[in-house]
Protein backbone atom coordinates (compact mmCIF):
# COMPACT_ATOMS: atom_id res chain seq x y z
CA UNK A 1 33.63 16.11 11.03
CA UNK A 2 34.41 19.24 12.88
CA UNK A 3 31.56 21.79 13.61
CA UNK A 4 33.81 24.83 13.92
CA UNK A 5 35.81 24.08 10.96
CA UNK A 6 36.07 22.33 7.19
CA UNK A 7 38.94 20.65 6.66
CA UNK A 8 39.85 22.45 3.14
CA UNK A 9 40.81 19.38 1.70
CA UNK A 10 36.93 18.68 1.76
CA UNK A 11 36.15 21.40 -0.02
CA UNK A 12 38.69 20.74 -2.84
CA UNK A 13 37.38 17.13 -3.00
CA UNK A 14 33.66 18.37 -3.54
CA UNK A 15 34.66 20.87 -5.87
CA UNK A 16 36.45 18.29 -8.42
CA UNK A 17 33.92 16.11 -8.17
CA UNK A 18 31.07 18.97 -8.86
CA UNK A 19 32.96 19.88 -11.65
CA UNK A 20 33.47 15.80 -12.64
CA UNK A 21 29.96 15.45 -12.38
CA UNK A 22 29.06 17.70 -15.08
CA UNK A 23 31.93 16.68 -17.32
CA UNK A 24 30.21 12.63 -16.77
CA UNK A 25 26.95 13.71 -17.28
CA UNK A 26 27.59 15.51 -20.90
CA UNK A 27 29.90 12.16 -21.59
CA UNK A 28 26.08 10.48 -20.45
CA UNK A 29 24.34 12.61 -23.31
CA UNK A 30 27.11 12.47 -25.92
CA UNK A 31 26.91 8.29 -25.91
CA UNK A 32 22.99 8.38 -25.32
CA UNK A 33 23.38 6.35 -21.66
CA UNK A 34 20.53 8.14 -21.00
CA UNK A 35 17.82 7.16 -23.07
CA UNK A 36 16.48 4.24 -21.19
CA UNK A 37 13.03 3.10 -21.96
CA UNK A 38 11.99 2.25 -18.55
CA UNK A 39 13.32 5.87 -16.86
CA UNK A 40 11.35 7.26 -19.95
CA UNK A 41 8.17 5.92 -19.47
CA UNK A 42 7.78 6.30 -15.69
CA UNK A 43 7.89 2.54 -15.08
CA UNK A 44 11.49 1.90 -14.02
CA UNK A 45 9.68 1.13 -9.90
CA UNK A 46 6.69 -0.63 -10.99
CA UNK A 47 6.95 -3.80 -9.37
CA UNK A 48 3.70 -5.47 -11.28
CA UNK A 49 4.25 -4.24 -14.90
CA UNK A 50 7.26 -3.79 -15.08
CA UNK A 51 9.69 -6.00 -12.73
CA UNK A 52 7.81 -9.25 -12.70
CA UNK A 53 7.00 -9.49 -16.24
CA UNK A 54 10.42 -8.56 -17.08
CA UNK A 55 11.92 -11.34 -15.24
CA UNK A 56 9.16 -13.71 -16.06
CA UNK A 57 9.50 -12.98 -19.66
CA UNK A 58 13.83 -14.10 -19.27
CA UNK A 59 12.96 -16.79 -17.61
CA UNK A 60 10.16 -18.37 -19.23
CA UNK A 61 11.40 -21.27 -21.79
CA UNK A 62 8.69 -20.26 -23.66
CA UNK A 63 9.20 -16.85 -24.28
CA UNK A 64 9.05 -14.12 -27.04
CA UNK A 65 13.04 -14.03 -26.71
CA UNK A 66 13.41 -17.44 -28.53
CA UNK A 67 15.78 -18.49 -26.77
CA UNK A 68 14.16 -21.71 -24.91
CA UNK A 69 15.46 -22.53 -21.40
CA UNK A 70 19.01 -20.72 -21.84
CA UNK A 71 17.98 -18.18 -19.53
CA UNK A 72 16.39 -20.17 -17.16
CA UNK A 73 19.44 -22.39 -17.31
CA UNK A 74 21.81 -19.12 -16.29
CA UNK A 75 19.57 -18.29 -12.98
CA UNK A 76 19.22 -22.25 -11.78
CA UNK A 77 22.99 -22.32 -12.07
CA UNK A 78 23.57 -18.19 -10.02
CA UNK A 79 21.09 -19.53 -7.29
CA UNK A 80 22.80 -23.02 -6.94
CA UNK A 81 19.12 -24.97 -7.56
CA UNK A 82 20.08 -28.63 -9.41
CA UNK A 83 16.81 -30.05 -8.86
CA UNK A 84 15.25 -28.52 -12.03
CA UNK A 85 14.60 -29.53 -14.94
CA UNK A 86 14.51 -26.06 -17.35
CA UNK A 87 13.54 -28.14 -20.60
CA UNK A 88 10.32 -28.81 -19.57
CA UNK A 89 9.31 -25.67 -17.25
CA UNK A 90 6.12 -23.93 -17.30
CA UNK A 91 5.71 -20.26 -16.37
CA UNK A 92 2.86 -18.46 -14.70
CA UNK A 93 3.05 -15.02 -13.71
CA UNK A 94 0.57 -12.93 -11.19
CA UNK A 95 -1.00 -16.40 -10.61
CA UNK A 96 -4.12 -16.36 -8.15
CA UNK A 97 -3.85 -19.38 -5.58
CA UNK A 98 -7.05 -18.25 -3.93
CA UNK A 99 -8.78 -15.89 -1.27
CA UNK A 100 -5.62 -14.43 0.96
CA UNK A 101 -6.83 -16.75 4.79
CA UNK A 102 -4.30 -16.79 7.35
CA UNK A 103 -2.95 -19.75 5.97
CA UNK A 104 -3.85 -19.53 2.46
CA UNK A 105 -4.12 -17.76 -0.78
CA UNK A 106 -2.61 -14.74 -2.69
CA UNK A 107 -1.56 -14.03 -5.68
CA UNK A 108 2.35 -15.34 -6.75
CA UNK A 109 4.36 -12.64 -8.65
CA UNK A 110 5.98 -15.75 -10.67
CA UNK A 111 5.53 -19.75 -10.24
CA UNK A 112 7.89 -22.29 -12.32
CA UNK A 113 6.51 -25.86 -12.47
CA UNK A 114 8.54 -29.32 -14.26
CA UNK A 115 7.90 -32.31 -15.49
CA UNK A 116 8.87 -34.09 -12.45
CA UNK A 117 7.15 -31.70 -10.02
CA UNK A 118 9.01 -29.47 -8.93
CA UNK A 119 8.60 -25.48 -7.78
CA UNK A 120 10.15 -22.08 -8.16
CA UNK A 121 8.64 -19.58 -6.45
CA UNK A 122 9.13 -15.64 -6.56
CA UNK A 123 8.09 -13.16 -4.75
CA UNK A 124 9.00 -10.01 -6.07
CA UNK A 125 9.14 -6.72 -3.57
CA UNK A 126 10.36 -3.16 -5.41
CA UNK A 127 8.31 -0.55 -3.34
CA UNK A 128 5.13 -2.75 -1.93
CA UNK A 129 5.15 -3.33 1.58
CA UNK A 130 4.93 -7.07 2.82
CA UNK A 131 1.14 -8.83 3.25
CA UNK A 132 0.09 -10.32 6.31
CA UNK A 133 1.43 -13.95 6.43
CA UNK A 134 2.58 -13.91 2.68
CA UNK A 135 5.45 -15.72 2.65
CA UNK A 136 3.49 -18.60 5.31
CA UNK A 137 0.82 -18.80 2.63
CA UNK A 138 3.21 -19.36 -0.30
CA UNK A 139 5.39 -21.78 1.62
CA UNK A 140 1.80 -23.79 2.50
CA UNK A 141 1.11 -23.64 -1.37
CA UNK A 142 3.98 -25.55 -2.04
CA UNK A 143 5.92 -27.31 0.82
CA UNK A 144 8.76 -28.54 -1.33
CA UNK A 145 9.13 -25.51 -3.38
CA UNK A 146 12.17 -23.52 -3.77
CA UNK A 147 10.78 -20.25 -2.11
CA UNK A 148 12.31 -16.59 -3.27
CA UNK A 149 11.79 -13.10 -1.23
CA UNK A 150 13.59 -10.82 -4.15
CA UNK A 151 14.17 -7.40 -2.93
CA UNK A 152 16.51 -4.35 -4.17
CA UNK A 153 18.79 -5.39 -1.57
CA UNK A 154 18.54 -8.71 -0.29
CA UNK A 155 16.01 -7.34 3.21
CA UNK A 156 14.59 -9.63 5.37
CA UNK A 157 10.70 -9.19 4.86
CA UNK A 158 9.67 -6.90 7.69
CA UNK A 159 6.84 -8.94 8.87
CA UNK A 160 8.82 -12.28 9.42
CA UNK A 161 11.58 -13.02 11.87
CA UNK A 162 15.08 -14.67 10.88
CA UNK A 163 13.98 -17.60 12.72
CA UNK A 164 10.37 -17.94 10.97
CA UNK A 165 11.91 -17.21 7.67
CA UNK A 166 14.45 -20.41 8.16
CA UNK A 167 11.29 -22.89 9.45
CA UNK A 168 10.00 -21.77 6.29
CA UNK A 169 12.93 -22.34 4.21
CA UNK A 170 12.56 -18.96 2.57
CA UNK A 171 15.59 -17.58 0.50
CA UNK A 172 15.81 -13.73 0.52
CA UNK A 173 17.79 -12.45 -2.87
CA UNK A 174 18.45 -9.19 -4.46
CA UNK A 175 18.27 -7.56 -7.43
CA UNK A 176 21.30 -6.03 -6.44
CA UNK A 177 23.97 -8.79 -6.76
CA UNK A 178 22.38 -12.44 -7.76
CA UNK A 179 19.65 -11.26 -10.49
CA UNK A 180 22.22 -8.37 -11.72
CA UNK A 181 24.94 -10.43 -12.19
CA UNK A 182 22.51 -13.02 -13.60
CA UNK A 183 21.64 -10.45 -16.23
CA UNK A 184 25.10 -9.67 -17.12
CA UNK A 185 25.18 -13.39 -17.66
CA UNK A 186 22.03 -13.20 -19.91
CA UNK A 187 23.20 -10.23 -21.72
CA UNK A 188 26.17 -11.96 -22.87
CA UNK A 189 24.32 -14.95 -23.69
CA UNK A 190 22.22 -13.13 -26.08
CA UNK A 191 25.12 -11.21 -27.69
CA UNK A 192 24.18 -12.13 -31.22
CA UNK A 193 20.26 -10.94 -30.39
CA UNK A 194 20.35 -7.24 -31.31
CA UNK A 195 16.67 -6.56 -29.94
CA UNK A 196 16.79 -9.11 -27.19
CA UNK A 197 20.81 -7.98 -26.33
CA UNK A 198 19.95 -4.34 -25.98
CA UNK A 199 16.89 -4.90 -23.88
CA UNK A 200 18.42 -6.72 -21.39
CA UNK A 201 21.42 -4.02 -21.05
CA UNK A 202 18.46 -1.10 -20.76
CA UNK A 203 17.13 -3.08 -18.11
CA UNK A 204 20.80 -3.70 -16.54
CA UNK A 205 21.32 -0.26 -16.28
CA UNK A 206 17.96 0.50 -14.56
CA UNK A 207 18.86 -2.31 -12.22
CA UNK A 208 22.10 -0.63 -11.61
CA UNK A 209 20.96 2.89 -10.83
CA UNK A 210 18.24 1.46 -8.29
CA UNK A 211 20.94 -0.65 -6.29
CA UNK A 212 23.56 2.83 -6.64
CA UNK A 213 25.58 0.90 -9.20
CA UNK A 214 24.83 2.69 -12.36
CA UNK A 215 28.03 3.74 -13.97
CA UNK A 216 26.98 6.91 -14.38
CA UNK A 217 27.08 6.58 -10.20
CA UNK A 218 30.29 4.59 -9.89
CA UNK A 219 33.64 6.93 -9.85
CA UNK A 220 35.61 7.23 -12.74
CA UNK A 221 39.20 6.81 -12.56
CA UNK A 222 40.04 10.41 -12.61
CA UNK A 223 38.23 10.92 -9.60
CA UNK A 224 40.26 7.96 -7.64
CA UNK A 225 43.45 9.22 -8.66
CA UNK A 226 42.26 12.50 -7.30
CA UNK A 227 41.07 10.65 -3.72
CA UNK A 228 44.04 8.74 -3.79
CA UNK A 229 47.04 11.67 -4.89
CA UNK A 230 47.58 12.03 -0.99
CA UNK A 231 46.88 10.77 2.77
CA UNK A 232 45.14 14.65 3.50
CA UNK A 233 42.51 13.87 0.65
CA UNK A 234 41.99 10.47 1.07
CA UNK A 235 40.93 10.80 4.80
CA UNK A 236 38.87 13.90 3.17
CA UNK A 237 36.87 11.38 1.13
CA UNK A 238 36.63 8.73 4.30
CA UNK A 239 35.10 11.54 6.14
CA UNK A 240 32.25 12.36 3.64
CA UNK A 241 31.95 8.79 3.79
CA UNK A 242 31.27 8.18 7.21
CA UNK A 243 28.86 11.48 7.23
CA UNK A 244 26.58 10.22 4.84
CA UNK A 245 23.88 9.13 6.73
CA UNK A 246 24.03 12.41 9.01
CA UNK A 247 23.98 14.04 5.58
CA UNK A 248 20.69 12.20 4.79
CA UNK A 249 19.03 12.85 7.61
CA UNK A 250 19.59 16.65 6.86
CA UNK A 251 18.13 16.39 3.38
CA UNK A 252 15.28 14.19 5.32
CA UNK A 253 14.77 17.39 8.05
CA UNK A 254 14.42 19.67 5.04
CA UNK A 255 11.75 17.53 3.25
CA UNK A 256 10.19 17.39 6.58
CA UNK A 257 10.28 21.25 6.70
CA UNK A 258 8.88 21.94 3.13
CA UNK A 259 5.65 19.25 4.27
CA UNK A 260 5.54 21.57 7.43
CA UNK A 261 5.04 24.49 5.77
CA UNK A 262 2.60 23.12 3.32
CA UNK A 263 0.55 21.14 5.82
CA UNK A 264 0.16 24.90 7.80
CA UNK A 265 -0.34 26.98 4.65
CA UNK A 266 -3.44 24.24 3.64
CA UNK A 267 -4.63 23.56 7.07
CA UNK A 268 -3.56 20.16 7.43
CA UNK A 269 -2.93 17.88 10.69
CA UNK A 270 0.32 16.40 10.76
CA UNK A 271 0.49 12.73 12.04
CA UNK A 272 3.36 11.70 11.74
CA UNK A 273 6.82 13.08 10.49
CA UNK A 274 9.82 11.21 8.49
CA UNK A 275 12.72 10.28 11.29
CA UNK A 276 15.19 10.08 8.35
CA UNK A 277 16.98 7.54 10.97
CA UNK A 278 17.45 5.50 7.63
CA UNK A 279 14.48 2.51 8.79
CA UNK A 280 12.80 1.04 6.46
CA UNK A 281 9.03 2.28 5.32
CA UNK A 282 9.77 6.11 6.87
CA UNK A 283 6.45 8.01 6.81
CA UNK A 284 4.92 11.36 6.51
CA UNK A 285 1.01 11.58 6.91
CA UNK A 286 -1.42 14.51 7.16
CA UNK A 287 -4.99 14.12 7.74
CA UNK A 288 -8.35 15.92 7.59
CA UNK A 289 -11.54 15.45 9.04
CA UNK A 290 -13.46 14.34 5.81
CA UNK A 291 -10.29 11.39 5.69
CA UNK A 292 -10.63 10.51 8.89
CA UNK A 293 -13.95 9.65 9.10
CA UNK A 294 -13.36 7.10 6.08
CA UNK A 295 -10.30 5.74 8.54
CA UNK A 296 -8.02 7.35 5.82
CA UNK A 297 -4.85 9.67 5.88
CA UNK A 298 -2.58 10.80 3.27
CA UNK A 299 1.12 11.61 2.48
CA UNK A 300 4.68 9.94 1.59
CA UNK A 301 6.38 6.86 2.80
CA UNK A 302 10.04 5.74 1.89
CA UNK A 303 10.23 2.07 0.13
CA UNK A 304 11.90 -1.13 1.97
CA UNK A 305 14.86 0.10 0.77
CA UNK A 306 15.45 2.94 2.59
CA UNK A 307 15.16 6.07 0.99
CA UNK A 308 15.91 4.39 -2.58
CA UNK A 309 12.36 5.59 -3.54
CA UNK A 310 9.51 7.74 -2.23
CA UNK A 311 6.05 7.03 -2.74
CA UNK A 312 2.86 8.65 -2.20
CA UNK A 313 -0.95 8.29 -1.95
CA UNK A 314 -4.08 7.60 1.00
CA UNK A 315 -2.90 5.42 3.29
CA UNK A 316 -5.40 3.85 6.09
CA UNK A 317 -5.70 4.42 9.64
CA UNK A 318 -6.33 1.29 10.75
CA UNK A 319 -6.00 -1.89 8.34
CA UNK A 320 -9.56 -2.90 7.35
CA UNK A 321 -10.91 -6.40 7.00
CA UNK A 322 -12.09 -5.96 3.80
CA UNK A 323 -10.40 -3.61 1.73
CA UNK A 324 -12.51 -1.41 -0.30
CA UNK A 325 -12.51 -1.56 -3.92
CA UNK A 326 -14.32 0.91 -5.61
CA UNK A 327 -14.54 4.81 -3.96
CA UNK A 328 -14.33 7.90 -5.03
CA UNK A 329 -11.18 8.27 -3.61
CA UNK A 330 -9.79 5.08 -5.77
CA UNK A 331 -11.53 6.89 -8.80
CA UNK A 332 -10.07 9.82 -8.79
CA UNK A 333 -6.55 8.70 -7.70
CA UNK A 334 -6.69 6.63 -10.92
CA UNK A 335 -7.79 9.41 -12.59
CA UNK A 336 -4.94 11.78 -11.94
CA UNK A 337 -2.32 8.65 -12.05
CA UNK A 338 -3.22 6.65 -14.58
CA UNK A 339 -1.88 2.75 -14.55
CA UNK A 340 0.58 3.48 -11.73
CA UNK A 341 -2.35 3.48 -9.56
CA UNK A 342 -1.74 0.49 -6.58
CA UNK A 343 -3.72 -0.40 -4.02
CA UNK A 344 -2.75 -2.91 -0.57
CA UNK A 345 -3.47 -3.69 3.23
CA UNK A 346 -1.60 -0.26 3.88
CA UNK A 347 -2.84 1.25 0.98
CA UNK A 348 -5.79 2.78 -0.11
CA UNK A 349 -4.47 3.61 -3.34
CA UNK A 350 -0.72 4.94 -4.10
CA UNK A 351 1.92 5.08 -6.42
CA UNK A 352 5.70 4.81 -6.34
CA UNK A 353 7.41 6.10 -9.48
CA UNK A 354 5.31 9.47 -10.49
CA UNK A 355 6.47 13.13 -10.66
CA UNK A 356 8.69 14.77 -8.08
CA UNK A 357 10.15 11.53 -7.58
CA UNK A 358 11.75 11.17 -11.16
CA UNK A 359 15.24 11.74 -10.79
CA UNK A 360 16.31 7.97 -9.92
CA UNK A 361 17.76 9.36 -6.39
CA UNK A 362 14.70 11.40 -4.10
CA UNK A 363 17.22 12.27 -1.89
CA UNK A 364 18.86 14.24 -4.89
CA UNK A 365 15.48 15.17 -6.14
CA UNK A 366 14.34 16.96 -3.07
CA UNK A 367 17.26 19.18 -3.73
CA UNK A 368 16.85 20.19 -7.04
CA UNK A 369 15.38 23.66 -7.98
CA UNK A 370 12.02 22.06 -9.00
CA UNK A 371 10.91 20.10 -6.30
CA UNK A 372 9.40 22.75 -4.01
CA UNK A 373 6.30 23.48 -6.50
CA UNK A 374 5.98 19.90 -7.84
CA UNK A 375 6.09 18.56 -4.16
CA UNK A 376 3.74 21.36 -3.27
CA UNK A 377 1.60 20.34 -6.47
CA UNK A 378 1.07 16.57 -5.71
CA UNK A 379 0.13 17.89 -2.12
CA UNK A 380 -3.00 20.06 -3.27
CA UNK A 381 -4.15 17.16 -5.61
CA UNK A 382 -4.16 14.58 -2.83
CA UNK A 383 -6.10 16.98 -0.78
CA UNK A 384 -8.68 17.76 -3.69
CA UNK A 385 -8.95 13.77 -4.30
CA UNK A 386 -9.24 13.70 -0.02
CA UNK A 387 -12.36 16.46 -0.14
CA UNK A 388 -14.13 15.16 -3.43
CA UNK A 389 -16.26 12.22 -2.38
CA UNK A 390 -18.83 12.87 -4.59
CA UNK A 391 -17.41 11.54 -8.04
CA UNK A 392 -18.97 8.70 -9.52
CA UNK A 393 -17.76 5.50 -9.12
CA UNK A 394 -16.24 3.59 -11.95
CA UNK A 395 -18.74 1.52 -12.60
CA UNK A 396 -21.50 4.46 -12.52
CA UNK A 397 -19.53 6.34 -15.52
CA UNK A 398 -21.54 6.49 -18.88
């Protein structure tokens, strides 16, 4: 794109499709599209309590849905696995395999056992980073199992070259085409199961605005034709297109600004900035003296998927040995952040899906009118969490 000059064709493009925008979004409220229990409750990121048992619930033969191993049935066939026997499956979900050692241990997000012996395993990976060896210690777990890395969209995990993850037979899937279209699948399945029907198509269309193919996202036909009337517009559109991750990187540089100015006003060292170079696990961290000398630091960090979400929270210096478990810190984080509280090798304690972050796009949120005073909000409380270290613990509470 030209720095001296829009082409006006751009203009007119952006223009109808401001103005399409709004005329989609009060289509969105007239039909309820909307109202989606996850978005509502602030769980549609939470990978623990909300993805996992989700999934585990479809695919358990035993579960509240009723409908025995039909479900089950629909994902061995999407993922091509013949050597399981869904009649006589067993489910365990968040199941502890022992003290995390270099080559054992964890915890497995979901584990599917037969009669005959054989494994499904699935690790799940929303907005948490990947553990040291993980994947190595599930594979050792079971050496025959059929071993799943499910991510938003199908990433390797960061920690594991291509070459590791094929000795370990490891199979990296996504939300974003196998286990959506497997839900589609599921959905239609349970088309005479009003409850069970409409549950699964809440959670398709959470699944489809966090992979950016929510139909409220996906371009109507009036918008096409208008692309499409003529060569000048068309090219118009391809341009946008292509500028789209210079266009991020913008919004990225303005975020980065608005931390600036914060981190100054509040007397904050700044160690590191976001690139916006569109990498995986992008950070911004302040620090203070009272967080250093716990080997702490605080701030934002983008998810594995890019910039698809934006989490926050104290964030350690260098990786401990032994991770504490109960601090003030911890305590108060909780405190202010209820249930969404997490906590990992990276982590101190964070959280992925709270308020300015709302919107189901951050880019789009950073924009918007209110994000200056509710970024500049969660800011202060992470630095009064960072300077109180003299709350009582937990376990100390009466």
């Amino acid at each position: 794109m030209s720095d001296t000059a829009i082409n006006p064709r751009i203009l007119e493009l952006l223009r109808f499709t401001k103005v399409h925008n709004r005329h989609r979004e009060a289509l969105a409220r007239a039909t309820g599209e909307n109202f989606n229990i996850f978005k509502i409750l602030g769980i549609g990121h939470r990978e623990v309590t909300t993805h996992s048992p989700v999934l585990a619930e479809l695919l358990n033969p035993e579960g509240k849905h009723g409908q025995g191993a039909i479900f089950l049935r629909l994902f061995l066939a999407e993922f091509e696995i013949q050597d399981f026997d869904a009649e006589t499956a067993k489910l365990r979900s968040e199941h502890f395999i022992g003290r995390n050692t270099e080559e054992s241990g964890g915890r497995l997000d979901i584990l599917l056992n037969d009669r005959l012996g054989k494994t499904i395993l699935i690790e799940n990976k929303i907005g948490a980073g990947d553990q040291s060896k993980q994947m190595e210690r599930y594979r050792n777990y079971s050496q025959n199992a059929h071993l799943f890395y499910l991510s938003l969209d199908c990433h390797e995990p960061a920690n594991l070259s291509p070459e590791k993850l094929k000795d370990i037979n490891c199979r990296c899937i996504s939300y974003e085409k196998g286990i959506l279209a497997w839900l589609k699948k599921c959905h239609k399945e349970a088309a005479s199961l009003a409850t069970v029907r409409e549950t699964i198509a809440q959670y398709i269309h959470l699944i489809a605005e966090l992979t950016n193919q929510s139909t409220s996202i996906h371009m109507s036909r009036d918008l096409i034709d208008q692309i499409i009337k003529d060569r000048e517009t068309y090219l118009a559109c391809i341009s946008l297109r292509n500028e789209q991750g210079n266009i991020n990187q913008a919004v990225i540089e303005k975020f980065n600004s608005l931390l600036d100015a914060l981190g100054q006003e509040l007397g904050l060292e700044t160690l590191e900035r976001f690139k916006g170079d569109g990498r995986k696990g992008d950070n911004y961290f302040y620090a203070t003296p009272a967080l250093k000398a716990q080997n702490l630091k605080f701030g934002f960090r983008s998810g594995p998927d890019d910039y698809k979400v934006i989490g926050f929270g104290f964030a350690y210096l260098d990786s401990p040995k032994v991770m504490p478990l109960n601090t003030p810190i911890i305590a108060n984080f909780k405190a202010t952040f209820g249930g969404r509280f997490q906590s990992c090798g990276f982590w101190h304690a964070y959280t992925w899906d709270c308020h300015p972050f709302t919107g189901g796009d951050p880019l789009a949120d950073i924009l918007s009118s209110e994000f200056t005073p509710a970024l500049s909000e969660v800011v202060r409380t992470l630095v009064k969490i960072g300077n109180n270290t003299s709350t009582p613990l937990p376990s100390q509470t009466t």
